[in-house]
Protein backbone atom coordinates (compact mmCIF):
# COMPACT_ATOMS: atom_id res chain seq x y z
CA UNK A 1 88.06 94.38 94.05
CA UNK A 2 88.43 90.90 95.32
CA UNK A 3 90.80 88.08 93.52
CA UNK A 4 87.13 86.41 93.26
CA UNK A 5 85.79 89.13 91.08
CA UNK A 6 88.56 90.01 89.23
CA UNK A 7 88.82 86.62 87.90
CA UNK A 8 85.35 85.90 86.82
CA UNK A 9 85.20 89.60 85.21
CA UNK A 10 88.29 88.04 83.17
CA UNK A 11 86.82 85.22 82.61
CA UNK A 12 83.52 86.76 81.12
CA UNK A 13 85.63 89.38 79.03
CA UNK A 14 87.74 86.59 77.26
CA UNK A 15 84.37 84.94 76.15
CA UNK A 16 83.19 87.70 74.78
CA UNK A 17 86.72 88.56 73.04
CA UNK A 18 87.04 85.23 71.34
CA UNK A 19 83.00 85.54 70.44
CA UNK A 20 82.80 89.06 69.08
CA UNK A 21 86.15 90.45 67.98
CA UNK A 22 86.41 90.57 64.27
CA UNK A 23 88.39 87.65 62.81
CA UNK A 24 89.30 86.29 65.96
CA UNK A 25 85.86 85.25 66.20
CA UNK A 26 85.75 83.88 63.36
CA UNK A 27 89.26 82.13 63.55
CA UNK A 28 88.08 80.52 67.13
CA UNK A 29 84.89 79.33 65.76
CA UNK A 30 85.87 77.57 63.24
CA UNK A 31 88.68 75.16 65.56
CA UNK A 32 87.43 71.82 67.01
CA UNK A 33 86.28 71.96 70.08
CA UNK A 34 88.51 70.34 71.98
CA UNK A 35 91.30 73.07 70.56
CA UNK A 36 88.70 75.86 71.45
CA UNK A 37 88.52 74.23 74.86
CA UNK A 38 92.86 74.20 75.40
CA UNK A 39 92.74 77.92 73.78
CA UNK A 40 90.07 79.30 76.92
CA UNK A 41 91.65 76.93 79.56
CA UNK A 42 95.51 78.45 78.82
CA UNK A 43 94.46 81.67 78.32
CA UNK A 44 92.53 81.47 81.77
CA UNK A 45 95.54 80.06 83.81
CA UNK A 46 98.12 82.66 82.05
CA UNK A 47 95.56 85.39 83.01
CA UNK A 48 95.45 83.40 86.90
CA UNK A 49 99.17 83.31 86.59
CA UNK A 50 99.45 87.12 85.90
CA UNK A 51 96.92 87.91 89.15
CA UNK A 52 98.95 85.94 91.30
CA UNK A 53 102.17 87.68 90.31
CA UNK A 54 100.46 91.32 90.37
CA UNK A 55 100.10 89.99 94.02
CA UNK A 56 103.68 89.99 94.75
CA UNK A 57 104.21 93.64 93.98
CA UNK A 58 102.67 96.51 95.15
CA UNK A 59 100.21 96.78 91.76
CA UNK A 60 98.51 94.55 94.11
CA UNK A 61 97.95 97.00 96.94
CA UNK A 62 96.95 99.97 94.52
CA UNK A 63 94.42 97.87 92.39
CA UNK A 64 93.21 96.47 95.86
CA UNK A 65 93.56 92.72 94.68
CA UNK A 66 93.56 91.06 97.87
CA UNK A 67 95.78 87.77 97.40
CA UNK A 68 99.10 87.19 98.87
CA UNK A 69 102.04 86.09 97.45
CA UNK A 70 102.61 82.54 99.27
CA UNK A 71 101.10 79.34 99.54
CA UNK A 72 97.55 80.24 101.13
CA UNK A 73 97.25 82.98 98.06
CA UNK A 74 98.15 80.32 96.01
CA UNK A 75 95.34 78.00 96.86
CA UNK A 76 93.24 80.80 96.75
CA UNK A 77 93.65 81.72 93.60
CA UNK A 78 92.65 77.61 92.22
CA UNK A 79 89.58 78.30 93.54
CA UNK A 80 89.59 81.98 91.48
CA UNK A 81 90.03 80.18 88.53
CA UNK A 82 86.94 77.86 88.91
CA UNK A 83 85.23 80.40 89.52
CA UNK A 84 86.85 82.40 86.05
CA UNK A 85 86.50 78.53 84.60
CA UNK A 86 82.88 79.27 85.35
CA UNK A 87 81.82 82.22 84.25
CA UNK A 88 83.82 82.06 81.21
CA UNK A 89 81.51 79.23 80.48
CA UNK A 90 78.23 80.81 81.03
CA UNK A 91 78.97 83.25 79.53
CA UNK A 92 79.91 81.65 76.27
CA UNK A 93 76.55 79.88 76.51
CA UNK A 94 74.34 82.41 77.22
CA UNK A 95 75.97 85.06 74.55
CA UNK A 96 74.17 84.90 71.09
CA UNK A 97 76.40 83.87 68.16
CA UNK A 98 76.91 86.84 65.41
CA UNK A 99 76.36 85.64 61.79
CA UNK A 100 80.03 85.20 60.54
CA UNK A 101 80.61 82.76 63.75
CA UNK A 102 77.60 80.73 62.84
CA UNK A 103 78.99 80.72 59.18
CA UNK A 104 82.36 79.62 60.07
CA UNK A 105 80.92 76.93 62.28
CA UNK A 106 78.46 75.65 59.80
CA UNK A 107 81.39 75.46 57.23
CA UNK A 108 84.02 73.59 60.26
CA UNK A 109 81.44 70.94 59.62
C-alpha cells in the first residue's frame, strides 16, 4: 500500500469515526466549528506523524508503506497529508448526518 493511500484511507476512516461512533458523534457535533476543525487537523498530523515513524522501522517494510525515514520521505509525506486533509473532507461532506448529530447540532445553535 502506498504512503498516498494509506493516508487518505485514514483520513476517510476518522470522518466517519467522529460522524458515526456513538457519543463521540454526538460530542464532536455539538463543538464550534472552528474546534471541530483543530480536533480533524491534529488528529490527521498525529496519525501523519505515526506513518512517518512506522517508516523508520521495519513495520514499514512488512506493511509495505513505502516512505523513508529522511528528508525526501519527509516531504513526501506533506503532500500525504493533503491528500488525507482531502479526503477527510469529502468525506465528511458527502456522509449523511444520523439523527442524534443533527439534534446536537440544532441544539449547539
Amino acid at each position: 500500500m502506498s504512503a498516498e493511500t494509506l493516508s487518505a484511507v485514514v483520513g476517510i476512516l476518522l470522518s466517519l469515526v467522529f460522524s458515526y461512533i456513538p457519543g463521540l458523534d454526538v460530542w464532536f457535533a455539538g463543538l464550534e466549528t472552528k474546534w471541530k476543525q483543530s480536533i480533524m487537523g491534529l488528529s490527521l498530523l498525529v496519525v501523519a506523524a505515526a506513518v512517518f515513524g512506522l517508516s523508520c522501522t521495519s513495520l514499514a517494510a512488512n506493511w509495505n508503506i513505502e516512505l523513508t525515514c529522511d528528508q525526501p520521505g519527509a516531504q513526501v509525506l506533506i503532500t500525504n497529508l493533503i491528500a488525507a486533509l482531502v479526503a477527510n473532507q469529502s468525506a465528511y461532506k458527502i456522509t449523511p448526518e444520523s439523527g442524534r448529530v443533527a439534534l446536537a447540532k440544532a441544539s449547539r445553535g
